[in-house]
N, C-alpha and C. Protein backbone atom coordinates (compact mmCIF):
# COMPACT_ATOMS: atom_id res chain seq x y z
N UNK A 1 0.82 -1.18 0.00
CA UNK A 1 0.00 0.00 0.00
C UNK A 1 0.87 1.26 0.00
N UNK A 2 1.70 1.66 0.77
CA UNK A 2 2.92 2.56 0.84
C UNK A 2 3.71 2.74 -0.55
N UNK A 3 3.66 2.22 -1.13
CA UNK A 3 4.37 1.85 -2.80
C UNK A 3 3.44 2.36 -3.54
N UNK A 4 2.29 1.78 -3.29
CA UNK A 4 1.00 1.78 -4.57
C UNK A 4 0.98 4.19 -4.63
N UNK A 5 1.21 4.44 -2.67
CA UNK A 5 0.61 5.75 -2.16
C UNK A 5 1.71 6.66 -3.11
N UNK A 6 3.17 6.31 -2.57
CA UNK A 6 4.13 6.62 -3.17
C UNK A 6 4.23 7.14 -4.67
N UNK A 7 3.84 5.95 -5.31
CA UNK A 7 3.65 6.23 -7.47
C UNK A 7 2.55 7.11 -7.59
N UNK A 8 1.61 7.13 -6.90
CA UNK A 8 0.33 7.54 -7.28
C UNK A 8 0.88 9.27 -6.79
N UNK A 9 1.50 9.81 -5.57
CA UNK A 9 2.07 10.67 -5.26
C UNK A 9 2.88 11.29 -6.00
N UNK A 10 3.98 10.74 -6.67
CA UNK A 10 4.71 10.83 -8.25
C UNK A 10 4.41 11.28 -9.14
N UNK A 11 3.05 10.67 -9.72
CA UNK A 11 2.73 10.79 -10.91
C UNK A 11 1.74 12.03 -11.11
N UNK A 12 1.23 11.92 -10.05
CA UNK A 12 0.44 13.56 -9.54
C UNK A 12 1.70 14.98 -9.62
N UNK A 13 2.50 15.00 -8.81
CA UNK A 13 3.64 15.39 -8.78
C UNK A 13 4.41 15.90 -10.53
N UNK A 14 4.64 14.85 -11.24
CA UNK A 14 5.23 15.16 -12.42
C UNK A 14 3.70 15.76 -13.34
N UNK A 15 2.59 14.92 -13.09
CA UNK A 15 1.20 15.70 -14.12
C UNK A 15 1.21 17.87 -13.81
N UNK A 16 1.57 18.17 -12.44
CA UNK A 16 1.71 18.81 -12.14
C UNK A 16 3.11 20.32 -12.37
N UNK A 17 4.06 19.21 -12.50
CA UNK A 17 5.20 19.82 -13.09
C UNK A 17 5.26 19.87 -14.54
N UNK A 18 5.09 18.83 -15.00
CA UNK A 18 4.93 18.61 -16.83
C UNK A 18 3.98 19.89 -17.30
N UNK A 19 2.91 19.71 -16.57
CA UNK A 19 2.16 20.89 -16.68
C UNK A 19 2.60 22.22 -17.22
N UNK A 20 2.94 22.63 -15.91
CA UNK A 20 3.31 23.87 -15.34
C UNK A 20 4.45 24.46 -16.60
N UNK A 21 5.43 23.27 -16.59
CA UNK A 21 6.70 23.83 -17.31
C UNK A 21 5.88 23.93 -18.62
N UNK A 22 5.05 22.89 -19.55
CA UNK A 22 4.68 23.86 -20.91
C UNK A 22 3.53 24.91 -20.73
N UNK A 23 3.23 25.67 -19.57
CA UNK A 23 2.33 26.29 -19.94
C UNK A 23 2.27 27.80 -20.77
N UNK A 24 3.66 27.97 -21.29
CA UNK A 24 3.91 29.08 -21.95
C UNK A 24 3.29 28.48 -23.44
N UNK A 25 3.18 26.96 -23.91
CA UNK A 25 3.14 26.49 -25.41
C UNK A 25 1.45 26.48 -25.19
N UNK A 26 1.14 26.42 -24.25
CA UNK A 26 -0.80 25.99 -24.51
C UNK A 26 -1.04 26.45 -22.67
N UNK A 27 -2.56 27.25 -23.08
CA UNK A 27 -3.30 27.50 -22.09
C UNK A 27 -4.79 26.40 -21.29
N UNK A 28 -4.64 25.12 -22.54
CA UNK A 28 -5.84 24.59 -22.23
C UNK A 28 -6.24 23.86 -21.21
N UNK A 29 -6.62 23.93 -20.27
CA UNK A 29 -6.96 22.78 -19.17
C UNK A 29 -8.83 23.10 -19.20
N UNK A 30 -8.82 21.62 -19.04
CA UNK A 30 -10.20 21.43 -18.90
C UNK A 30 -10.97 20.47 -17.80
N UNK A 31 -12.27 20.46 -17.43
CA UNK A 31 -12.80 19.65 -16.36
C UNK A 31 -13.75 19.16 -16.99
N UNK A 32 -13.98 17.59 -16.76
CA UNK A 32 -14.88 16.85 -17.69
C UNK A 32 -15.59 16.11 -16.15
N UNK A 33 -16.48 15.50 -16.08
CA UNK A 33 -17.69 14.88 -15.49
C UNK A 33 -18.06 14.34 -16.12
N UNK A 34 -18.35 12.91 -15.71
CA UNK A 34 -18.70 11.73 -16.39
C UNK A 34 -19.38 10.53 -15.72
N UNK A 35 -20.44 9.71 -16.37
CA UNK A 35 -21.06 8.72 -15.89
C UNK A 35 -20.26 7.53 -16.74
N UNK A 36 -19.96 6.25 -15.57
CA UNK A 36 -19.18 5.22 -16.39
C UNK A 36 -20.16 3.54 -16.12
N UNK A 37 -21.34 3.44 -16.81
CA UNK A 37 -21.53 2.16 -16.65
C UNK A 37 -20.70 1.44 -17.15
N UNK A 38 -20.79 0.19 -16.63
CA UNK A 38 -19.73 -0.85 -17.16
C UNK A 38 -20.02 -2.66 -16.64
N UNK A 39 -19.46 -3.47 -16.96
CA UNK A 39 -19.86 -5.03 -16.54
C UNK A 39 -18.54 -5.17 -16.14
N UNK A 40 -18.31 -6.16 -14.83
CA UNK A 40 -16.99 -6.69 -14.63
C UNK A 40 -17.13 -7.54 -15.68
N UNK A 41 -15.95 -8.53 -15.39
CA UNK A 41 -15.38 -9.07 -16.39
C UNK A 41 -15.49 -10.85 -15.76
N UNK A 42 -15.91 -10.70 -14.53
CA UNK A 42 -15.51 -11.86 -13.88
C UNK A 42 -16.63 -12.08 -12.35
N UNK A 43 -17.31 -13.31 -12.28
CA UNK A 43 -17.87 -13.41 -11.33
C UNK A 43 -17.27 -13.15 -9.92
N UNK A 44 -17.82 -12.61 -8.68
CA UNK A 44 -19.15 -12.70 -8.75
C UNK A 44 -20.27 -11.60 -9.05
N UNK A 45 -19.08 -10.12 -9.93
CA UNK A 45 -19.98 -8.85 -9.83
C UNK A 45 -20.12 -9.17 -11.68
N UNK A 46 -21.35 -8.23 -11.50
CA UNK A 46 -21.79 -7.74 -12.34
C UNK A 46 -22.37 -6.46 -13.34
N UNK A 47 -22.68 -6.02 -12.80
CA UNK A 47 -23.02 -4.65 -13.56
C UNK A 47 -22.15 -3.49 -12.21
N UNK A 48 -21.63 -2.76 -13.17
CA UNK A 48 -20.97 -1.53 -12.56
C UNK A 48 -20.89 -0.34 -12.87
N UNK A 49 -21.10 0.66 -11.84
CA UNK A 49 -21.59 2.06 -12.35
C UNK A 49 -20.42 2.99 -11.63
N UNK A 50 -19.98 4.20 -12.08
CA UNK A 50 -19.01 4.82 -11.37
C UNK A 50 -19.45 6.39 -12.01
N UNK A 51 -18.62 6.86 -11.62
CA UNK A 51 -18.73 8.08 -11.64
C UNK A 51 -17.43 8.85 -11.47
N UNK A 52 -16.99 10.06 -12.42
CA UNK A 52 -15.42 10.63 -12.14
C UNK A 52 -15.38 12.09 -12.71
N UNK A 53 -14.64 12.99 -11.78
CA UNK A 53 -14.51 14.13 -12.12
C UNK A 53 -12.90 14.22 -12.76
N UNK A 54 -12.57 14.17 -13.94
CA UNK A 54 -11.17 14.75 -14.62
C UNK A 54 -10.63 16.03 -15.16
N UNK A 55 -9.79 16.33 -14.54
CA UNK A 55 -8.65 17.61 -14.97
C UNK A 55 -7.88 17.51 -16.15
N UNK A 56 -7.79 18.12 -17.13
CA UNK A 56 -7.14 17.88 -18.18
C UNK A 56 -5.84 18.50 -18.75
N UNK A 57 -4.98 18.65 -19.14
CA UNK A 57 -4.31 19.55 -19.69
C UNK A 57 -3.72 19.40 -20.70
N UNK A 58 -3.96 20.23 -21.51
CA UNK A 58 -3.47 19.91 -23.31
C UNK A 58 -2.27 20.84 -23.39
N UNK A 59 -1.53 19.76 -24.15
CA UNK A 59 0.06 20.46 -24.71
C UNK A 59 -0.16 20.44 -25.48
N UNK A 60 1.54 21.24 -26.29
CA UNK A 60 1.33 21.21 -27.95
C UNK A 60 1.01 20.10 -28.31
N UNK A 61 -0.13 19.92 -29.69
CA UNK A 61 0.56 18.85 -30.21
C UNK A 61 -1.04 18.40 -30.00
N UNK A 62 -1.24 17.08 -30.34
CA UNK A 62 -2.25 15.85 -30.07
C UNK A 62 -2.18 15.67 -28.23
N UNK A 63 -1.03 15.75 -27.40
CA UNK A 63 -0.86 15.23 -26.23
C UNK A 63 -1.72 16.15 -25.38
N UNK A 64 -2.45 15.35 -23.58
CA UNK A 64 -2.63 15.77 -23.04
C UNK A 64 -2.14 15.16 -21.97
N UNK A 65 -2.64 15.42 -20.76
CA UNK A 65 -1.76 14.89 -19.25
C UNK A 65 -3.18 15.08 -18.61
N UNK A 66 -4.06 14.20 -17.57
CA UNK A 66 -5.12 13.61 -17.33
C UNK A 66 -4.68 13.63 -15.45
N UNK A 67 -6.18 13.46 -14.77
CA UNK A 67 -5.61 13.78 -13.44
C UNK A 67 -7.61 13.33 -13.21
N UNK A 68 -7.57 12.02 -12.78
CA UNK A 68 -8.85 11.43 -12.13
C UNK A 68 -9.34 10.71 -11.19
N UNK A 69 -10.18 11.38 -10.21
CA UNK A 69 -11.10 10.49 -9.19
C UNK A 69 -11.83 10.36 -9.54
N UNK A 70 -12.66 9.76 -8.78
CA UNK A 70 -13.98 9.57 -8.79
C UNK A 70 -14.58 8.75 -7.89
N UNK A 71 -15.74 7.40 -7.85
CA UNK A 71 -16.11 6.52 -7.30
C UNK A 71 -16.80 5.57 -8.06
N UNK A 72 -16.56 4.22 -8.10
CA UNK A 72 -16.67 2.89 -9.04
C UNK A 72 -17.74 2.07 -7.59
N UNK A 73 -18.99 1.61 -7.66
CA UNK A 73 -19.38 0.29 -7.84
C UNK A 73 -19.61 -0.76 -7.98
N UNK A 74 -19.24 -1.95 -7.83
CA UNK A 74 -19.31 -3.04 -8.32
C UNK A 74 -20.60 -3.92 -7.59
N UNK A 75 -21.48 -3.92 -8.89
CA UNK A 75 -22.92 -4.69 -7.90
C UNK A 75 -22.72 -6.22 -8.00
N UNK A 76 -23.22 -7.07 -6.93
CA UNK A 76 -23.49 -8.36 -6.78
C UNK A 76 -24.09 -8.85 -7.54
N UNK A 77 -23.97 -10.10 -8.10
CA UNK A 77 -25.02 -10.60 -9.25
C UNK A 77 -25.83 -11.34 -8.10
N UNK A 78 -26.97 -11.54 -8.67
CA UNK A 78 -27.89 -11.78 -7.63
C UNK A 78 -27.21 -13.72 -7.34
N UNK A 79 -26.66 -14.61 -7.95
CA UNK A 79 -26.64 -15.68 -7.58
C UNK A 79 -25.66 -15.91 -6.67
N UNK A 80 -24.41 -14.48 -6.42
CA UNK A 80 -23.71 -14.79 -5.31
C UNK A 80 -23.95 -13.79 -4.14
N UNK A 81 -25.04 -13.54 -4.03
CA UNK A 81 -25.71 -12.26 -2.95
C UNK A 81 -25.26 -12.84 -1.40
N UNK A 82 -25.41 -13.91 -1.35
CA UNK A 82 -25.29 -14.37 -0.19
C UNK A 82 -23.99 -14.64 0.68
N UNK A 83 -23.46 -14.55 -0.50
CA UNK A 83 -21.61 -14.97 -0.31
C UNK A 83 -20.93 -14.06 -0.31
N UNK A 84 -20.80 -12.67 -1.27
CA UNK A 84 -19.99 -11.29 -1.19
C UNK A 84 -20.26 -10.89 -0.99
N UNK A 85 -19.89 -9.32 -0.83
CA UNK A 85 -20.20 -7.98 -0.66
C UNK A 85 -20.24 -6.91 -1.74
N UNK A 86 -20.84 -5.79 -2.29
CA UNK A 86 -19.98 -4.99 -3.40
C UNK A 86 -18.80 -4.42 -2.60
N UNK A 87 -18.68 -4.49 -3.82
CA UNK A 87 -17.26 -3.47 -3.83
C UNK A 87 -17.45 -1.99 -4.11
N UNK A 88 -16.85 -1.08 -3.64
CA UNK A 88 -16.82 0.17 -3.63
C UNK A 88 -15.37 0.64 -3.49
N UNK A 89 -14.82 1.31 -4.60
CA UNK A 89 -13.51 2.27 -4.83
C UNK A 89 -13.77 3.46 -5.29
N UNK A 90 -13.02 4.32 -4.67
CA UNK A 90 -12.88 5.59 -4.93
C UNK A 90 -11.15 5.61 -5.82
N UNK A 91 -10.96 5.74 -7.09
CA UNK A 91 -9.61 6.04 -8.23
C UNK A 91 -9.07 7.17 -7.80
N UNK A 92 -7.71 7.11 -8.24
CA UNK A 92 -7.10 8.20 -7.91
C UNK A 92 -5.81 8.12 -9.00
N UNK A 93 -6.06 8.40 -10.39
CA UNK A 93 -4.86 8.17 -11.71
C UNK A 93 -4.76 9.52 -12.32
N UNK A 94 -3.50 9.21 -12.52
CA UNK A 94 -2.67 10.08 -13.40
C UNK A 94 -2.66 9.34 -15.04
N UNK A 95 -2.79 10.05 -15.68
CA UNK A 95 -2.71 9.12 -17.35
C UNK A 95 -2.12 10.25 -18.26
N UNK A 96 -2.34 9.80 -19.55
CA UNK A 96 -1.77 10.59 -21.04
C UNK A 96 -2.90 10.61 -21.61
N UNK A 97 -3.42 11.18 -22.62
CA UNK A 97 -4.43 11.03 -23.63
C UNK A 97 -3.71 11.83 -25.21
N UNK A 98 -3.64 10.95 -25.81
CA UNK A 98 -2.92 11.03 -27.15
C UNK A 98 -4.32 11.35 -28.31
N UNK A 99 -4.26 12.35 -28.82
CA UNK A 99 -5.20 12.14 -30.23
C UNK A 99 -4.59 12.10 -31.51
N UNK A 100 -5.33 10.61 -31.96
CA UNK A 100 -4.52 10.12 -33.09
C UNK A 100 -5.41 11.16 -34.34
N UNK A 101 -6.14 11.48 -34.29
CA UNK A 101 -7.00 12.83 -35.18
C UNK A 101 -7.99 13.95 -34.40
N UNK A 102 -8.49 14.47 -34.96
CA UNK A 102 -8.58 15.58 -34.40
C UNK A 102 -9.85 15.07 -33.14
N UNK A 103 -10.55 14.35 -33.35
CA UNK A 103 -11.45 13.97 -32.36
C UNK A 103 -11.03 12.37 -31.74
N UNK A 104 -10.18 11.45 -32.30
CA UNK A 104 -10.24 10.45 -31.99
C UNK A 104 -9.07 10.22 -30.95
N UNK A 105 -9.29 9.60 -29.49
CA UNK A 105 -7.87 9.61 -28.88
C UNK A 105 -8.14 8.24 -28.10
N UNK A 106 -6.61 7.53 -27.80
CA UNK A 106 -6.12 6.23 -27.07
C UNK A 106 -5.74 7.46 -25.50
N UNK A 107 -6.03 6.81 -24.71
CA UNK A 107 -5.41 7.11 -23.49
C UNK A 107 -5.07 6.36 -22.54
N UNK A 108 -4.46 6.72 -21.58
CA UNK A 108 -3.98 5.34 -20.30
C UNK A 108 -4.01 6.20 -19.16
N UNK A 109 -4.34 5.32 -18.09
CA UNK A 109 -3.86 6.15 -16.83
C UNK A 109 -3.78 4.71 -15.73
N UNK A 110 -2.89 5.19 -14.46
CA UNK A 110 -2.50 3.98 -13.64
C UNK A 110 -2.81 5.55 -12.42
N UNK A 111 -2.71 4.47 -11.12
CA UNK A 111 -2.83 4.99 -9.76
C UNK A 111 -3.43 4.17 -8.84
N UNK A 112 -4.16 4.58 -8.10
CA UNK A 112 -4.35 3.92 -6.79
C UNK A 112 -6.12 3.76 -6.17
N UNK A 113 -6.43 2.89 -6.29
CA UNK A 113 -8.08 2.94 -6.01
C UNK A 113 -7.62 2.37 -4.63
N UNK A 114 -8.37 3.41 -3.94
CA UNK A 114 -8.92 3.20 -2.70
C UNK A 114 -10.34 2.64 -1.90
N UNK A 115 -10.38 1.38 -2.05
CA UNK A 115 -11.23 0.53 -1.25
C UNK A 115 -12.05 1.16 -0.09
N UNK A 116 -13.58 1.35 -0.27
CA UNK A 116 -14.46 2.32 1.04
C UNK A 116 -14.81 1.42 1.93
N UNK A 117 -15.21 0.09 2.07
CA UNK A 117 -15.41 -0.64 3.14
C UNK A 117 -14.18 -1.79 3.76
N UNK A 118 -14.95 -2.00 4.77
CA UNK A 118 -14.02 -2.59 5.77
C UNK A 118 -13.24 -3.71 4.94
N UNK A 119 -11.65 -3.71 5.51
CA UNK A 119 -10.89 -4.29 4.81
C UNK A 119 -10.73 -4.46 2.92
N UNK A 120 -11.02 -3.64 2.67
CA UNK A 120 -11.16 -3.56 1.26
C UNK A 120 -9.54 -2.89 1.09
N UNK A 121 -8.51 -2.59 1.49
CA UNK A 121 -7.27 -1.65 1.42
C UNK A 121 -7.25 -0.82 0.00
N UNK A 122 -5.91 -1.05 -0.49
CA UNK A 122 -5.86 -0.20 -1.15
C UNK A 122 -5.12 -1.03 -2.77
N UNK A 123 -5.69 -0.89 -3.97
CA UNK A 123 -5.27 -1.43 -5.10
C UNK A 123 -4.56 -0.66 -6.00
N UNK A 124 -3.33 -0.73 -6.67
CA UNK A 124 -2.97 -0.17 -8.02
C UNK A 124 -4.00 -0.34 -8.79
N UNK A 125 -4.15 0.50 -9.65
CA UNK A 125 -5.55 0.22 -10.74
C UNK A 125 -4.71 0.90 -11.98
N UNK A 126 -5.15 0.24 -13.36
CA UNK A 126 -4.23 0.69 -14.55
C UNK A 126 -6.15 0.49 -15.30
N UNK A 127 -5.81 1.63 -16.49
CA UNK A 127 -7.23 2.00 -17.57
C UNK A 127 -6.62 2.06 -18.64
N UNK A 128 -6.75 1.52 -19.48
CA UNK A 128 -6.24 2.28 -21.11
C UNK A 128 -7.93 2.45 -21.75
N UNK A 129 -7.63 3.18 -22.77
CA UNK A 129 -9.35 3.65 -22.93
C UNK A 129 -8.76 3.85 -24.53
N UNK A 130 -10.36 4.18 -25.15
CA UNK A 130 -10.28 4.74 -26.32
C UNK A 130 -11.12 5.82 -26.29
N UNK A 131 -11.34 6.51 -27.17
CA UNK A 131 -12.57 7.74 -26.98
C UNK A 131 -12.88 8.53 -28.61
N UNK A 132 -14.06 9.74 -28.21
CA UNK A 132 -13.98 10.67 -29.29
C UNK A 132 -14.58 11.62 -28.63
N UNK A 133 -13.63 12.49 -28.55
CA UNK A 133 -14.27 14.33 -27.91
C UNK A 133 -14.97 14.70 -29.44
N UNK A 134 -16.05 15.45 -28.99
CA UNK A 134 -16.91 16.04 -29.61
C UNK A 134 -16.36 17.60 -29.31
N UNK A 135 -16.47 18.40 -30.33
CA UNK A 135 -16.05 19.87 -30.40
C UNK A 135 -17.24 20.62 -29.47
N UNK A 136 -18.01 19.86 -29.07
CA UNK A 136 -19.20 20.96 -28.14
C UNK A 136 -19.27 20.37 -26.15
N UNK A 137 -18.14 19.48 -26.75
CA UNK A 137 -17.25 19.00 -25.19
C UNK A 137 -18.04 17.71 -24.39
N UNK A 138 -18.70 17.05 -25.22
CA UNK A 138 -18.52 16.19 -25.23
C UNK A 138 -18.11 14.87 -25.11
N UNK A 139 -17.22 13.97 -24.92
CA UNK A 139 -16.62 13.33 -24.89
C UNK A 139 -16.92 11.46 -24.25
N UNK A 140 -16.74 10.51 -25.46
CA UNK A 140 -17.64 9.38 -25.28
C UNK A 140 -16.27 7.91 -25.59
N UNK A 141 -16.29 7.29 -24.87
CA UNK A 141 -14.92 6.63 -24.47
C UNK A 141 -15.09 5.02 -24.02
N UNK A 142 -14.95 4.22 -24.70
CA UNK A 142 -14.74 2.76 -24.15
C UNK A 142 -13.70 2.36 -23.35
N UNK A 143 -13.48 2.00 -21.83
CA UNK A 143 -12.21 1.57 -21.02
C UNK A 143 -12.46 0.54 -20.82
N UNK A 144 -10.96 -0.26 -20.29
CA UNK A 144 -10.76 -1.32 -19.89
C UNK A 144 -10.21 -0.75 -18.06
N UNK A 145 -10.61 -1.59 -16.65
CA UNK A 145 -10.25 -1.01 -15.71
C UNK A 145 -9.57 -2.00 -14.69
N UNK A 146 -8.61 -2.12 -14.55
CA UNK A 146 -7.88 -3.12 -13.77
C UNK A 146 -7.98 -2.80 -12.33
N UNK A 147 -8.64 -2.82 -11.03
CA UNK A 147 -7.73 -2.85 -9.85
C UNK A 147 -7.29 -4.58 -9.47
N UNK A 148 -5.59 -4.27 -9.51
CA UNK A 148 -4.99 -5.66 -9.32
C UNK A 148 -5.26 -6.51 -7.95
N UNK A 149 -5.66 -5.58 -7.10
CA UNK A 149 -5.65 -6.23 -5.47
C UNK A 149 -6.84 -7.59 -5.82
N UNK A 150 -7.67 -7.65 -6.78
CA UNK A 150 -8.41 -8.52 -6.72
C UNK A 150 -8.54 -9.25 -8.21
N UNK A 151 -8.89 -10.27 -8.33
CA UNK A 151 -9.04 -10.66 -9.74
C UNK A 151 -10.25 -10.66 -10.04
N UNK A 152 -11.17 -10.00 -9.16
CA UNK A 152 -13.13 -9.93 -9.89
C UNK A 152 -13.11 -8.56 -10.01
N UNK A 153 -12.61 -7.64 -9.84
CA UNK A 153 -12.48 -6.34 -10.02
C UNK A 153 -11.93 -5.93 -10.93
N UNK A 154 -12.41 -6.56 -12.39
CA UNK A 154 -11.85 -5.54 -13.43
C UNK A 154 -12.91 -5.15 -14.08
N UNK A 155 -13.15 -3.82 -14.54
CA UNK A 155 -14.25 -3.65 -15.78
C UNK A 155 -13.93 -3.70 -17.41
N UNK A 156 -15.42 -3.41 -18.08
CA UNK A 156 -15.06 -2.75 -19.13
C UNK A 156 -16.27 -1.93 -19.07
N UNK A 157 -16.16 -0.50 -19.57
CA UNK A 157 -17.42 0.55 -19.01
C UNK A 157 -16.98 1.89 -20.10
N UNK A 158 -17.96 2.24 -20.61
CA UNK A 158 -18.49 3.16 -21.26
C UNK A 158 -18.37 4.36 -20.32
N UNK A 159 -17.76 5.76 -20.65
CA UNK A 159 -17.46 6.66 -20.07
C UNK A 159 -18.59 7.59 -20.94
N UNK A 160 -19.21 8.43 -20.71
CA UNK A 160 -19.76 9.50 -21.23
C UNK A 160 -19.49 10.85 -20.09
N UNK A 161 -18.81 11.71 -20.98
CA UNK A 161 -18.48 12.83 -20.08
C UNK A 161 -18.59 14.09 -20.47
N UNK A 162 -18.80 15.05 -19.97
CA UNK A 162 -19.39 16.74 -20.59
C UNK A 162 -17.44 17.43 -19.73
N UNK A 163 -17.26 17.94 -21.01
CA UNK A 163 -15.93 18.52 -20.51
C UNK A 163 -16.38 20.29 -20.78
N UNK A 164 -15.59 21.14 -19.44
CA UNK A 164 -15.91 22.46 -19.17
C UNK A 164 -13.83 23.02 -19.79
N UNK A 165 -14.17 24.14 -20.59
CA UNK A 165 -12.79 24.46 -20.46
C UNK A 165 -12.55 25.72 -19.28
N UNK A 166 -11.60 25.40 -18.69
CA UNK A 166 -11.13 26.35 -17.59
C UNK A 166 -10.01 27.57 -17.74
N UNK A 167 -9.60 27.85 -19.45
CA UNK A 167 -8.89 28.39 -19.87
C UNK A 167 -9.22 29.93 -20.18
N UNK A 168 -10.66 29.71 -20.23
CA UNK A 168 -10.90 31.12 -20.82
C UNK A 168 -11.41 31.74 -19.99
């Protein structure tokens, strides 16, 4: 957990510096809000809903630098109700978002989901996604969502998100 706190501390850290140092080449940072249904991947959950507020910041170029919480879900399928619990994480990643054209972008982000109930600790979690921002801010995205602490805790979930620019 101290390791997982550590990188996730880092990578915040450099999103922050990387930042800062191009902000003479681009002014854009933006805040997006988003609903993420999604299905694990693996019994005993099933349908999963989350929710995430992201910071954005665009450099020259196609590149941006990404900065996301939020809170993830994981509901019980009803045939193992009796046996688990959901799961509930609150994310905490740093990522890249690359656009390979003017609306279409691959992105990744890794960090640290933090587990809300008892003994749930704390997981590295890694996302690579795909997406397409819409010019009226928009933005609609297929992920893949790993937290490693468990092997029923991965998704795949549909992001739909309304991005605000904070530049102007």
């Amino acid at each position: 957990m101290k390791t997982t706190i550590k990188i996730v501390t880092i990578a915040i850290a450099l999103f922050f510096i990387t930042a800062e140092s191009k902000a003479q080449d681009s002014q854009a940072w933006r805040l997006g809000l988003s609903v993420n249904p999604g299905v694990a991947t693996k019994d005993p959950y099933g349908f999963v809903l989350g929710g995430d507020v992201r910071l954005q910041k665009d450099f020259v170029g196609p590149v941006s630098a990404t900065l996301t919480t939020g809170f993830t879900h994981f509901f019980v399928k009803d045939d193992f109700k009796n046996v688990y619990d959901p799961y509930n994480v609150v994310p905490l990643k740093a990522g890249i978002k690359a656009f390979l054209s003017q609306n279409f972008y691959v992105a990744g982000e890794v960090g640290a989901g933090f587990g809300t109930d008892k003994g749930a600790g704390t997981s590295f979690v890694w996302s690579p996604s795909i997406g397409w921002a819409f010019s009226n801010g928009l933005d609609v995205g297929v992920k893949y969502e790993d937290y490693t602490k468990s092997d029923y805790t991965k998704q795949v979930a549909l992001r739909v998100a309304y991005g605000f620019n904070l530049s102007k």
